[in-house]
PDB file of N, CA and C in Angstrom:
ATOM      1  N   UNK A   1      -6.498 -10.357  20.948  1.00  0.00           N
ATOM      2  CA  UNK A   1      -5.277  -9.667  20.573  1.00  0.00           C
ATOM      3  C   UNK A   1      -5.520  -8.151  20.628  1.00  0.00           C
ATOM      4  N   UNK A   2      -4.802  -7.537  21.241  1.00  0.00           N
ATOM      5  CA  UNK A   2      -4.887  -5.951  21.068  1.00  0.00           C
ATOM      6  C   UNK A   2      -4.090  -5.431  20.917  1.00  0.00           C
ATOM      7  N   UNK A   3      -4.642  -4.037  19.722  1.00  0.00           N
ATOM      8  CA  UNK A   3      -4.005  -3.397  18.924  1.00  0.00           C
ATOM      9  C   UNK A   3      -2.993  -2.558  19.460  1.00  0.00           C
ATOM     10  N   UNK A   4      -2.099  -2.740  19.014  1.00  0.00           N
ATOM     11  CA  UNK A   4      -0.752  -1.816  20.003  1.00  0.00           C
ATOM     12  C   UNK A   4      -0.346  -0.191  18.722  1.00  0.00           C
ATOM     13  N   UNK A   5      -1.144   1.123  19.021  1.00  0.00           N
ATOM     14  CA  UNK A   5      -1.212   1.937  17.732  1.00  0.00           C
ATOM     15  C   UNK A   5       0.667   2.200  17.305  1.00  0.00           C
ATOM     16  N   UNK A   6       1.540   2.053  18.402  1.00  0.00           N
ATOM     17  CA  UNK A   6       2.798   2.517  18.103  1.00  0.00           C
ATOM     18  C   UNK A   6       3.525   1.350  17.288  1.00  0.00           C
ATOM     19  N   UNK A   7       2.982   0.106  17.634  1.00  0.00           N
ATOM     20  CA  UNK A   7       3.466  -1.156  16.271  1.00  0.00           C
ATOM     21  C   UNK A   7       2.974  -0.646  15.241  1.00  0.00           C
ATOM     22  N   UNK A   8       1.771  -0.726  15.144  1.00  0.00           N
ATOM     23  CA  UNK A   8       1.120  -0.453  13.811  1.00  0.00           C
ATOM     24  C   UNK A   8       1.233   0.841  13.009  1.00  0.00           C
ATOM     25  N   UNK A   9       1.831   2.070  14.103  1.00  0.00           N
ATOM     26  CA  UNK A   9       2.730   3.034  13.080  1.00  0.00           C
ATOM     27  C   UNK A   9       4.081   2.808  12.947  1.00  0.00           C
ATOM     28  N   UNK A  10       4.659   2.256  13.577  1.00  0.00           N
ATOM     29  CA  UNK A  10       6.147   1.629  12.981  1.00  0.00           C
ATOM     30  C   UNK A  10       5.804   0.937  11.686  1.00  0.00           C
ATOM     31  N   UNK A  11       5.100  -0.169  11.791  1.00  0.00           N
ATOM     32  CA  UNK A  11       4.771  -1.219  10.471  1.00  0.00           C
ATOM     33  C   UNK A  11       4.506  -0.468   9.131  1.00  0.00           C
ATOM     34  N   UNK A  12       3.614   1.048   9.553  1.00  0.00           N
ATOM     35  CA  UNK A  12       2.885   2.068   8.254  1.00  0.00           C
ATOM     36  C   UNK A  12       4.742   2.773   7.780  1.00  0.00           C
ATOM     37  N   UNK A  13       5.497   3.485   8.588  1.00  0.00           N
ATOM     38  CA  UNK A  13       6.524   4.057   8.475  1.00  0.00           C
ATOM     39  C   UNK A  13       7.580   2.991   7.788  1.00  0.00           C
ATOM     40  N   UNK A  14       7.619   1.924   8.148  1.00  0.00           N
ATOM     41  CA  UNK A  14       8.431   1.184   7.572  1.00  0.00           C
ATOM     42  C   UNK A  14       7.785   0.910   6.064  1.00  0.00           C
ATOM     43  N   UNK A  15       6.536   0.381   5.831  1.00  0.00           N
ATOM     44  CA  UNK A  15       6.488   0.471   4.490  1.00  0.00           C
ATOM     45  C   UNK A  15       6.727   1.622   3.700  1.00  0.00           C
ATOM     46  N   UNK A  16       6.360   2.950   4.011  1.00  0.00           N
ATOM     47  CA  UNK A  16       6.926   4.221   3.395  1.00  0.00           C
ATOM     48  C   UNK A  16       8.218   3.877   3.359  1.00  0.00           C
ATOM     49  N   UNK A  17       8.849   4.123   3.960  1.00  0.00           N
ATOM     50  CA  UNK A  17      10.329   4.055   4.017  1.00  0.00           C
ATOM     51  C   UNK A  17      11.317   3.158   3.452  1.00  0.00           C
ATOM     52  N   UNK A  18      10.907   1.821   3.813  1.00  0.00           N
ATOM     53  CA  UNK A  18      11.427   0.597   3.173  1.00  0.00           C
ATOM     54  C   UNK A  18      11.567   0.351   1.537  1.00  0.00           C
ATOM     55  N   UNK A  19       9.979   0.312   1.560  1.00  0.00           N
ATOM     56  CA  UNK A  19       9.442   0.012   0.508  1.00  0.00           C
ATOM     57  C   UNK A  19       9.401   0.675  -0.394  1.00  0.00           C
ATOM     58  N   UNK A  20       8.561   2.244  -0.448  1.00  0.00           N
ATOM     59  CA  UNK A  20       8.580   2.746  -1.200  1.00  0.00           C
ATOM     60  C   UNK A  20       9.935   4.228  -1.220  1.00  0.00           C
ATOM     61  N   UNK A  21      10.296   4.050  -0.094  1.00  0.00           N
ATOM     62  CA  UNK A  21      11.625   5.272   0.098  1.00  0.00           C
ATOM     63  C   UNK A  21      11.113   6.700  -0.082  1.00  0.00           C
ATOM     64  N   UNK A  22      10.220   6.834   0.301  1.00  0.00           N
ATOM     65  CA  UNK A  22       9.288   8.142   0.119  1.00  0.00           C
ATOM     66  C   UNK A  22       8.998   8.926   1.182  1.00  0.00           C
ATOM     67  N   UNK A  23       9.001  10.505   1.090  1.00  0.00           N
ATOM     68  CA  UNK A  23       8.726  11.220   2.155  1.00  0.00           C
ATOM     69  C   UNK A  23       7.521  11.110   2.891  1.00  0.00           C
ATOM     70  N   UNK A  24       7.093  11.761   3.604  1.00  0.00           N
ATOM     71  CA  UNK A  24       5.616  11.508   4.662  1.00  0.00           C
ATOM     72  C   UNK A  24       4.668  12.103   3.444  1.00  0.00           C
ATOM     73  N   UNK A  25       5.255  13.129   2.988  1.00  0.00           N
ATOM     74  CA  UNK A  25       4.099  13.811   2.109  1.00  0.00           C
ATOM     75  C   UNK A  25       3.663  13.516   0.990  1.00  0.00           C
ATOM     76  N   UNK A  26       4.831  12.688   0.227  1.00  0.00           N
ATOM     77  CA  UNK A  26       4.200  12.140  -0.808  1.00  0.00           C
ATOM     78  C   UNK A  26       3.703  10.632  -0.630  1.00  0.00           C
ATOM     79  N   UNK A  27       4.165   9.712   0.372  1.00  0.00           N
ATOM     80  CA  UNK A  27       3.208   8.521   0.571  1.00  0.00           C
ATOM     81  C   UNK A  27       2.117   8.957   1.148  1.00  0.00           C
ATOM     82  N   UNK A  28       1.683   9.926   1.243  1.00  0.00           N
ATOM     83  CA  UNK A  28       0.757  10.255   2.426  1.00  0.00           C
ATOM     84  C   UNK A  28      -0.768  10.701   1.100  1.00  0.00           C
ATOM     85  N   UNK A  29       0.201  11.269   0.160  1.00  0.00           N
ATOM     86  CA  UNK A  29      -0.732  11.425  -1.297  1.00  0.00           C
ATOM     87  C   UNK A  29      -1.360  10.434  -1.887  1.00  0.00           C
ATOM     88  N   UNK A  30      -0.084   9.384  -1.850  1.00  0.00           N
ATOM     89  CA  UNK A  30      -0.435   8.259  -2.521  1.00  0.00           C
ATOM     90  C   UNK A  30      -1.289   7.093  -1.983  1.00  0.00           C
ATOM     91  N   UNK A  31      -1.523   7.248  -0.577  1.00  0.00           N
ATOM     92  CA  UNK A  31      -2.534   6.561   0.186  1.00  0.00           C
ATOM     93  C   UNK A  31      -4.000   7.491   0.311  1.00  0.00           C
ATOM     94  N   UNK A  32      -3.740   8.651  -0.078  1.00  0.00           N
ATOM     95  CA  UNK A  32      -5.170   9.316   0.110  1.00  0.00           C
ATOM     96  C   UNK A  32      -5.318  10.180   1.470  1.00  0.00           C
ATOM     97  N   UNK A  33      -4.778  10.609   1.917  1.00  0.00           N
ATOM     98  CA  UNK A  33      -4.484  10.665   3.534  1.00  0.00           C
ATOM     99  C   UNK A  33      -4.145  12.133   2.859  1.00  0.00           C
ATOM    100  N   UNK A  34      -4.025  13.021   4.526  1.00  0.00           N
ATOM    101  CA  UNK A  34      -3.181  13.853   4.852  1.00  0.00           C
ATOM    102  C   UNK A  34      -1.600  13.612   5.488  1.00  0.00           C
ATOM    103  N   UNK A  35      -1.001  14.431   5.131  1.00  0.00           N
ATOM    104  CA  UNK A  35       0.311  14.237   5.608  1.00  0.00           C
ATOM    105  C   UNK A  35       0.486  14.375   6.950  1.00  0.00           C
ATOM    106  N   UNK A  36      -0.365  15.121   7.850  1.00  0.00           N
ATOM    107  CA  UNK A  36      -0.634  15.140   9.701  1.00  0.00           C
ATOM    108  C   UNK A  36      -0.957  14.202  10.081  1.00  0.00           C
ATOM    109  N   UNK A  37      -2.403  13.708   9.427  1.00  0.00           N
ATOM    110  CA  UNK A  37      -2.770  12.491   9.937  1.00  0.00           C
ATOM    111  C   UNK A  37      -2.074  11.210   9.795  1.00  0.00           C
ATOM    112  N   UNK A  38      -1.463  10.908   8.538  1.00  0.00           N
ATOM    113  CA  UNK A  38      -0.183   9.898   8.618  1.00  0.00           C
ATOM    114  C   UNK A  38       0.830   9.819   9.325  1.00  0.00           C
ATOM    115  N   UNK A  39       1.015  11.133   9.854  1.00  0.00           N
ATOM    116  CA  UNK A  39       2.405  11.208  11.313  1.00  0.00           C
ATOM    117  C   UNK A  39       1.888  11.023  12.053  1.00  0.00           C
ATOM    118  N   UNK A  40       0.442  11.039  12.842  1.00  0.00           N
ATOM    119  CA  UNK A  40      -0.206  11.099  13.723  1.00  0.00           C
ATOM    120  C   UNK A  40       0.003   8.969  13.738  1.00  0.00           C
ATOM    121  N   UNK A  41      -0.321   8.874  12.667  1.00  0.00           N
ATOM    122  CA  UNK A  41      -0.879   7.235  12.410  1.00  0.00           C
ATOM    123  C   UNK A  41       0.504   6.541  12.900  1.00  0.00           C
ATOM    124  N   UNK A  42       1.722   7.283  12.044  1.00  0.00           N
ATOM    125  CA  UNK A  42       3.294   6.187  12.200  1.00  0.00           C
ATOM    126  C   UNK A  42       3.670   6.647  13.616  1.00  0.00           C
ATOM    127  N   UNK A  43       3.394   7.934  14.835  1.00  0.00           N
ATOM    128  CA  UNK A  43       4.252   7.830  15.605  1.00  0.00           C
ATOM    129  C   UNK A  43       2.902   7.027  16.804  1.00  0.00           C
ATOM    130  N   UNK A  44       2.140   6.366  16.162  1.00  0.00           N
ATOM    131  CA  UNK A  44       0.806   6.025  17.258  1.00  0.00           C
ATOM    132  C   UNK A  44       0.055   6.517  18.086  1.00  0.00           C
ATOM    133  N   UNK A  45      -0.131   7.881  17.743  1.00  0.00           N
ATOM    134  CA  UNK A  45      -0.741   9.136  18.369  1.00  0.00           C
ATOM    135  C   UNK A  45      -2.094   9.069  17.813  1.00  0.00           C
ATOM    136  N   UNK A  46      -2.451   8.496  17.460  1.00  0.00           N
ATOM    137  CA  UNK A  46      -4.008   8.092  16.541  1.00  0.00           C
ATOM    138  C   UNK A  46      -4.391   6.203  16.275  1.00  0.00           C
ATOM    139  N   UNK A  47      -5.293   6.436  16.766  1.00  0.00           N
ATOM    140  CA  UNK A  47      -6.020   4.974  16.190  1.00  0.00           C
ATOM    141  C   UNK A  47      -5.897   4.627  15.090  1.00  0.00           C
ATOM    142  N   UNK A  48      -5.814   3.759  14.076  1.00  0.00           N
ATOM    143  CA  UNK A  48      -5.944   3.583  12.695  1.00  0.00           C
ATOM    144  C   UNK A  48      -7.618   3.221  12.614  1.00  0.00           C
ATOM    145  N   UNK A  49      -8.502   4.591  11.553  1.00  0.00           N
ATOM    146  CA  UNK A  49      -9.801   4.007  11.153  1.00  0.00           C
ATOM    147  C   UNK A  49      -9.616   2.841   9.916  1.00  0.00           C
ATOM    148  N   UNK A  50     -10.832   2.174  10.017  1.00  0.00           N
ATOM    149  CA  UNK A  50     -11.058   1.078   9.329  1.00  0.00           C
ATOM    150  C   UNK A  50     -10.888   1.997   7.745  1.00  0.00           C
ATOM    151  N   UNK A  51     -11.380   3.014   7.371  1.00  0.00           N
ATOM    152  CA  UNK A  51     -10.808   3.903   6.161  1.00  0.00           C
ATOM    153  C   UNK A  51      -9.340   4.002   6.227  1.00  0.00           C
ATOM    154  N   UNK A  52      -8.561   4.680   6.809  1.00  0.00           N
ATOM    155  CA  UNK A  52      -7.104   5.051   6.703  1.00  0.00           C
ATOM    156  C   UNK A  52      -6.621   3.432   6.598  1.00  0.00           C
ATOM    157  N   UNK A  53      -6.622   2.642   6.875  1.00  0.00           N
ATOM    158  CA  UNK A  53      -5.805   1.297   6.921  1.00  0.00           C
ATOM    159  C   UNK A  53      -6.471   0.793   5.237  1.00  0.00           C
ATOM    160  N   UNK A  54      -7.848   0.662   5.271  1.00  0.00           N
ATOM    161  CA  UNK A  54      -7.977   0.275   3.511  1.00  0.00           C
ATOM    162  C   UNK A  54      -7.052   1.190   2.438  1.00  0.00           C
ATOM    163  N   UNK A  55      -6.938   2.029   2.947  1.00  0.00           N
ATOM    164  CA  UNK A  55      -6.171   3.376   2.097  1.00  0.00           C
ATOM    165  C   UNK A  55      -5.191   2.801   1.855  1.00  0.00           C
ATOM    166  N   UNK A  56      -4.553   2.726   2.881  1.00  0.00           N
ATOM    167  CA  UNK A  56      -2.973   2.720   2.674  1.00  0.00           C
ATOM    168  C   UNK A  56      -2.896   0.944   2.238  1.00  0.00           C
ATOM    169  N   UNK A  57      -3.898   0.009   2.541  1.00  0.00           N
ATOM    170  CA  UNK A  57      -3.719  -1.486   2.377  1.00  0.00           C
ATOM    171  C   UNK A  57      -3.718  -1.233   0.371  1.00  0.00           C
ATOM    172  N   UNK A  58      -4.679  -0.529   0.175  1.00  0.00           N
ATOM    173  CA  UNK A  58      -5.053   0.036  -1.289  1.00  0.00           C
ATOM    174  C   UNK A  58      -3.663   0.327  -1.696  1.00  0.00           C
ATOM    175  N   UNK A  59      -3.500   1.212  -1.302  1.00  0.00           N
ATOM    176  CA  UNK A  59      -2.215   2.001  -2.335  1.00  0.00           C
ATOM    177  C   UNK A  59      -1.100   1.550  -2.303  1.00  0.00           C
ATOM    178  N   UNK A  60      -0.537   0.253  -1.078  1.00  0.00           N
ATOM    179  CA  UNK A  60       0.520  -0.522  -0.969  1.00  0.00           C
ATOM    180  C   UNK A  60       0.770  -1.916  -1.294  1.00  0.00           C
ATOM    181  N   UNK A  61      -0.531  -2.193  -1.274  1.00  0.00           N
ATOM    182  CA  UNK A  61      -0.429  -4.056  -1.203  1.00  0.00           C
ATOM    183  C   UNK A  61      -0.262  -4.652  -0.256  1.00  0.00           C
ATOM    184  N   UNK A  62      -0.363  -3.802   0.905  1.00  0.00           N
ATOM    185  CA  UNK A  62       0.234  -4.855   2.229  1.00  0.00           C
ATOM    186  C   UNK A  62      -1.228  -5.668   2.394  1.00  0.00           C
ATOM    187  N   UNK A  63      -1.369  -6.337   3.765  1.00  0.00           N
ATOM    188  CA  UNK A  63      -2.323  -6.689   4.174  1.00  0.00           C
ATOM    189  C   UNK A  63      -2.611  -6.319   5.426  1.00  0.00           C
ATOM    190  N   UNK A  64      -4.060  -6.051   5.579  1.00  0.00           N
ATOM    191  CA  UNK A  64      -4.596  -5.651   7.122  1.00  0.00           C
ATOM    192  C   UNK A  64      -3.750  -6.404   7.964  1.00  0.00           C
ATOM    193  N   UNK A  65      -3.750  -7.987   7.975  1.00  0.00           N
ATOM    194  CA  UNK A  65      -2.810  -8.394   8.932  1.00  0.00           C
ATOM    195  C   UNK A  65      -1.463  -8.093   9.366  1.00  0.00           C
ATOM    196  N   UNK A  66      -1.103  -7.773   8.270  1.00  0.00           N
ATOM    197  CA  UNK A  66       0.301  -6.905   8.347  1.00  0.00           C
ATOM    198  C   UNK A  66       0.389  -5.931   8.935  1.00  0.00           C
ATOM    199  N   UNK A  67      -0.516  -4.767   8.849  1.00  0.00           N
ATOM    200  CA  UNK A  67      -0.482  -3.271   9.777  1.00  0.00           C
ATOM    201  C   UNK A  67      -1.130  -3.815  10.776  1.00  0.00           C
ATOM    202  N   UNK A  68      -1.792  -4.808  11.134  1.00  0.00           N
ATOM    203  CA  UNK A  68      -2.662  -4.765  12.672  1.00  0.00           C
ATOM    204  C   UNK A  68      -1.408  -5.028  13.404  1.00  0.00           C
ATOM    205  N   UNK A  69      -1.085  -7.060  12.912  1.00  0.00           N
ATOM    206  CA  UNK A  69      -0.967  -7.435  13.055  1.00  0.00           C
ATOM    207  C   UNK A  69       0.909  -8.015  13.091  1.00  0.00           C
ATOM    208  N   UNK A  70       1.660  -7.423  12.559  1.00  0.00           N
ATOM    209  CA  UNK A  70       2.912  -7.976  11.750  1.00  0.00           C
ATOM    210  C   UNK A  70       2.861  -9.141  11.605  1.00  0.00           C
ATOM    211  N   UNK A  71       1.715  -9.833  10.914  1.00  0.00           N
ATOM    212  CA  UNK A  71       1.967 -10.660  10.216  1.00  0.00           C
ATOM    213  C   UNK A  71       1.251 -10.905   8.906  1.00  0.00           C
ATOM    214  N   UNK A  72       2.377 -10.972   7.644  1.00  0.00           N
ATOM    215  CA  UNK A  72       2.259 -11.496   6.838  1.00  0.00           C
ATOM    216  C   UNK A  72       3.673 -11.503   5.452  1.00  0.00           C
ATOM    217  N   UNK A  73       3.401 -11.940   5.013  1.00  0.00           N
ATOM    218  CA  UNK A  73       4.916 -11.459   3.595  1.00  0.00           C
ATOM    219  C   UNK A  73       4.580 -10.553   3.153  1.00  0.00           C
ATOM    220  N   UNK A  74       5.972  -9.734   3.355  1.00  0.00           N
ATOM    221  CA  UNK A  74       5.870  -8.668   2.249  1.00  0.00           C
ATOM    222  C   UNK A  74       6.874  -8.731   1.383  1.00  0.00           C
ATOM    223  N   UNK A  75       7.478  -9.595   0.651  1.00  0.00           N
ATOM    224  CA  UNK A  75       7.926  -9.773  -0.494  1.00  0.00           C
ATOM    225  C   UNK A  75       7.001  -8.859  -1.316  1.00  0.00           C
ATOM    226  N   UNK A  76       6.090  -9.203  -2.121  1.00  0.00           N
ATOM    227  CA  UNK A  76       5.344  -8.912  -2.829  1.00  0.00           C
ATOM    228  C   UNK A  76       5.773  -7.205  -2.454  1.00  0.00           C
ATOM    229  N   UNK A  77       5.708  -6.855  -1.629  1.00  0.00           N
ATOM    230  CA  UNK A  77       5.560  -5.221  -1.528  1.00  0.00           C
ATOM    231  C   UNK A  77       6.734  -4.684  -2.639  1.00  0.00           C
ATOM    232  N   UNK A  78       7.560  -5.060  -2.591  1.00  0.00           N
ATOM    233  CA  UNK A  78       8.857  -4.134  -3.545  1.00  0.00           C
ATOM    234  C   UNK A  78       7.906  -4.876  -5.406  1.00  0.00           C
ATOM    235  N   UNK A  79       7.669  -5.994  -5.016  1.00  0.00           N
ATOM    236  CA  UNK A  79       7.387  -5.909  -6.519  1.00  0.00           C
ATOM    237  C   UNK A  79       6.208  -5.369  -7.198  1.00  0.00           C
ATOM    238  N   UNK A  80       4.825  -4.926  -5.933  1.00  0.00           N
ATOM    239  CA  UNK A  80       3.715  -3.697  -6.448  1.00  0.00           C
ATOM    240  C   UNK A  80       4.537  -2.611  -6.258  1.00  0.00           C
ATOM    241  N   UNK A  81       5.734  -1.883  -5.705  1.00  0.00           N
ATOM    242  CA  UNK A  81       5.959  -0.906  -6.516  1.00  0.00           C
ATOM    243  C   UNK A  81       6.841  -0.419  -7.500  1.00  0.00           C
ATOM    244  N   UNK A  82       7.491  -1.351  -7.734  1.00  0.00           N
ATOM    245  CA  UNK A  82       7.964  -1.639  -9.500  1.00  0.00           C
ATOM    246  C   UNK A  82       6.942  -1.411 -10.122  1.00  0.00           C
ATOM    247  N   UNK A  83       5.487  -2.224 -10.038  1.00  0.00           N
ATOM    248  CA  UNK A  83       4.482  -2.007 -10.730  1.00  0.00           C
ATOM    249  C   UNK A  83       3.707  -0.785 -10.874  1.00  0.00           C
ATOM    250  N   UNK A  84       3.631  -0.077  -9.370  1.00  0.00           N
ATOM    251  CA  UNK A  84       3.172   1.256  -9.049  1.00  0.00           C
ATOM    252  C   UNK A  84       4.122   1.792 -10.420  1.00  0.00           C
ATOM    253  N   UNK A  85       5.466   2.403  -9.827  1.00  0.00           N
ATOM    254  CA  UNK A  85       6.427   3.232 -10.644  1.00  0.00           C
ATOM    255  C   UNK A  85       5.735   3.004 -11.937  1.00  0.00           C
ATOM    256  N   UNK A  86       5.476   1.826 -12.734  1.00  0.00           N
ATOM    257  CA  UNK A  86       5.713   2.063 -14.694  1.00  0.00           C
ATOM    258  C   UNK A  86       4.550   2.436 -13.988  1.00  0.00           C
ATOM    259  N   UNK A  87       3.106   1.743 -13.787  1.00  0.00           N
ATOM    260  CA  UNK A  87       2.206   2.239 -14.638  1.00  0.00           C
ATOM    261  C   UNK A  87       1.994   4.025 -13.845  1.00  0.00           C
ATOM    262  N   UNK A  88       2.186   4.251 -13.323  1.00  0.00           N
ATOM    263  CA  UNK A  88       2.136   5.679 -13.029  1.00  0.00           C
ATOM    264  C   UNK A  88       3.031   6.784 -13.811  1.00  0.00           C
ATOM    265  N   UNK A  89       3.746   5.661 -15.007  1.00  0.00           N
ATOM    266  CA  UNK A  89       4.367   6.552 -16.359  1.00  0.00           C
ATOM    267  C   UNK A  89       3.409   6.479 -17.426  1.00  0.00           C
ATOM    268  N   UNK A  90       2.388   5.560 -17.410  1.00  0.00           N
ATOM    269  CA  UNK A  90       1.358   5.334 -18.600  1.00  0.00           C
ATOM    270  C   UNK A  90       0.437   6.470 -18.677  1.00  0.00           C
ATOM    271  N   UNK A  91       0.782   6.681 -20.225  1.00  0.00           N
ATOM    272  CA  UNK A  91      -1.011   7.272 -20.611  1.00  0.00           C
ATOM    273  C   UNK A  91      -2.202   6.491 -20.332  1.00  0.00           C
ATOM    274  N   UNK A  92      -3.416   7.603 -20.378  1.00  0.00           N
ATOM    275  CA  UNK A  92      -4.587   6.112 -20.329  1.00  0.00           C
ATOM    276  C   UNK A  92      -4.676   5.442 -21.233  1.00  0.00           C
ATOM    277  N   UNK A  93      -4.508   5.205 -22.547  1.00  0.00           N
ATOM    278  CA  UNK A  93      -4.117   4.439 -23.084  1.00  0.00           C
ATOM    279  C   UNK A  93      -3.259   2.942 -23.200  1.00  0.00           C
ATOM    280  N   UNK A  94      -2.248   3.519 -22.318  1.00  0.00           N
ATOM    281  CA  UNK A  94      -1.163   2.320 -22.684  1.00  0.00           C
ATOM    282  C   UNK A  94      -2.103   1.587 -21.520  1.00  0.00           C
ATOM    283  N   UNK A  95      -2.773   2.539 -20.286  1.00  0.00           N
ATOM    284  CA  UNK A  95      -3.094   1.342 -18.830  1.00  0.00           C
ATOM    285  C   UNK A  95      -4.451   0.817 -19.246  1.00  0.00           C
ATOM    286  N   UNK A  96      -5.076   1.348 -20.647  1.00  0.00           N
ATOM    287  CA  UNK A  96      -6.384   0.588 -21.218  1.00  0.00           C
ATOM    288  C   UNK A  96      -5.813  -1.024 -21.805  1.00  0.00           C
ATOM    289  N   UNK A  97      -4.928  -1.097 -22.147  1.00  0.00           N
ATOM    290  CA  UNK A  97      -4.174  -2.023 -22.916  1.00  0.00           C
ATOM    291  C   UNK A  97      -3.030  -2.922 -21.851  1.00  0.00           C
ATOM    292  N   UNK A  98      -2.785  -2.531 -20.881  1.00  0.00           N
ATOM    293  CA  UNK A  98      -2.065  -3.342 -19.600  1.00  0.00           C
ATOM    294  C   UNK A  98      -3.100  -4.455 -18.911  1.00  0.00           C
ATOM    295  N   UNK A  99      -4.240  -3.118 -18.821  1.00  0.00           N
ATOM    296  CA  UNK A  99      -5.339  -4.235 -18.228  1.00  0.00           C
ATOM    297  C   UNK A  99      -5.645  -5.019 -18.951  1.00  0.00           C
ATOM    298  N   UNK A 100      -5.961  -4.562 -19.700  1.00  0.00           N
ATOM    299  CA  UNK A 100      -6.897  -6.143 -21.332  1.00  0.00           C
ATOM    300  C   UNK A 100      -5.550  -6.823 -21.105  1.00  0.00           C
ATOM    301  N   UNK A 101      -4.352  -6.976 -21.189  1.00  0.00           N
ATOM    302  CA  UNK A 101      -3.573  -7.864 -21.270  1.00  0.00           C
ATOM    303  C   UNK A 101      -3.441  -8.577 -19.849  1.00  0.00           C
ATOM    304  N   UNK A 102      -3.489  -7.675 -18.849  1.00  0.00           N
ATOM    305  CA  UNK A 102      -3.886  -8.690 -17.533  1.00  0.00           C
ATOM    306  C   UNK A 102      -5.062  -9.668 -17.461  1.00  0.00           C
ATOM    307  N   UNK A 103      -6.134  -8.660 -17.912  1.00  0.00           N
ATOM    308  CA  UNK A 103      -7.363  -9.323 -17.572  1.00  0.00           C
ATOM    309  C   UNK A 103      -7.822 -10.931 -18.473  1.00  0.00           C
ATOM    310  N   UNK A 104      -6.812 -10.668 -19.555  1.00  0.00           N
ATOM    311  CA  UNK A 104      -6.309 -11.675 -20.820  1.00  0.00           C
ATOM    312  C   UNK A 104      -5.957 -12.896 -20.090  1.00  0.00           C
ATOM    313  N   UNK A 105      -4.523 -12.629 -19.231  1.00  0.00           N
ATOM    314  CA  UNK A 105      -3.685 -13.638 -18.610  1.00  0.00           C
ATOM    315  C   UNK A 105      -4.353 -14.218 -17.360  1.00  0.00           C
ATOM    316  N   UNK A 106      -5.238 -13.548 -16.519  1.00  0.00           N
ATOM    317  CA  UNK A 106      -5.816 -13.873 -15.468  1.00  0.00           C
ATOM    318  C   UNK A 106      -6.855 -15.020 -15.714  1.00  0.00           C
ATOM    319  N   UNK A 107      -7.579 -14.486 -17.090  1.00  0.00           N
ATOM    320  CA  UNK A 107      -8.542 -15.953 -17.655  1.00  0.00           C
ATOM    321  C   UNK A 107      -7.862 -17.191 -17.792  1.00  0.00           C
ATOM    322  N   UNK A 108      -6.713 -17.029 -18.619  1.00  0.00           N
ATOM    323  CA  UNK A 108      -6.113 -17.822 -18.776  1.00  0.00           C
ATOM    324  C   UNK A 108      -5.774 -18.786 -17.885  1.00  0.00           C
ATOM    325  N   UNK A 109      -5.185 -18.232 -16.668  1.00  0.00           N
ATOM    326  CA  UNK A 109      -4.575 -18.566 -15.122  1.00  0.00           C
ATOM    327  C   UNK A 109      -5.546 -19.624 -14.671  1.00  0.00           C
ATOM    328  N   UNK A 110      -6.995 -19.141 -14.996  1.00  0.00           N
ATOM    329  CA  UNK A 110      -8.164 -19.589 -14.093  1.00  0.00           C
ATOM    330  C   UNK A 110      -8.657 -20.680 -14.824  1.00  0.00           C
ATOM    331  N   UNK A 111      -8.252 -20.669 -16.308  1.00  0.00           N
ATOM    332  CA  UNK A 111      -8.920 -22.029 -17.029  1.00  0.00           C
ATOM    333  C   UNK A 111      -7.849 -23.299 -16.591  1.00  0.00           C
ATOM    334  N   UNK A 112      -6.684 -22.622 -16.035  1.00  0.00           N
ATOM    335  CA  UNK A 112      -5.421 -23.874 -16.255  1.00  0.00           C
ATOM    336  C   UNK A 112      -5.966 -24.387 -14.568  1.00  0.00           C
TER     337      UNK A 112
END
């Protein structure tokens, strides 16, 4: 299968856009990136490195298969950033106490 870079910056642009409804510059923050090199990435004027794709797989929830590949669900995507949005209103505090309550429910998950 080979990588086609102008799919795989459509696929990056559409999750900005879609998903999170955000300019180049601030998804471009929120993946860790520069804002050049992310235009470079969505109009396929650049390769995607094995770094820039964990980045943005990191900060979105998609999956590698998804940016290589278009395939996979992205349901899930609108509902990590519901999740993004609150906890990026938390003190460290309240996200010391989100996790213990995740990390709570996840045991739980795994004994059932």
């Amino acid at each position: 299968m080979v990588l086609d870079n102008i799919e795989i910056g459509a696929r990056i642009r559409k999750i900005r856009e879609e998903n999170y409804n955000e300019p180049r510059q601030i998804f471009a923050e929120r993946c860790g990136l520069s804002e050049n090199h992310l235009g470079k990435l969505e109009r396929g004027a650049l390769q995607i490195s094995i770094s820039a794709l964990n980045k943005i797989c990191s900060a979105t929830g998609s999956t590698t298969d998804y940016i290589l590949y278009g395939n996979s669900k992205t349901n899930n995507l609108k509902i990590r950033k519901l999740i993004d949005n609150f906890l990026d209103r938390c003190n460290k505090k309240q996200l010391k106490l989100i996790f213990r309550f995740i990390s709570t429910l996840e045991s739980y998950y795994d004994k059932n």
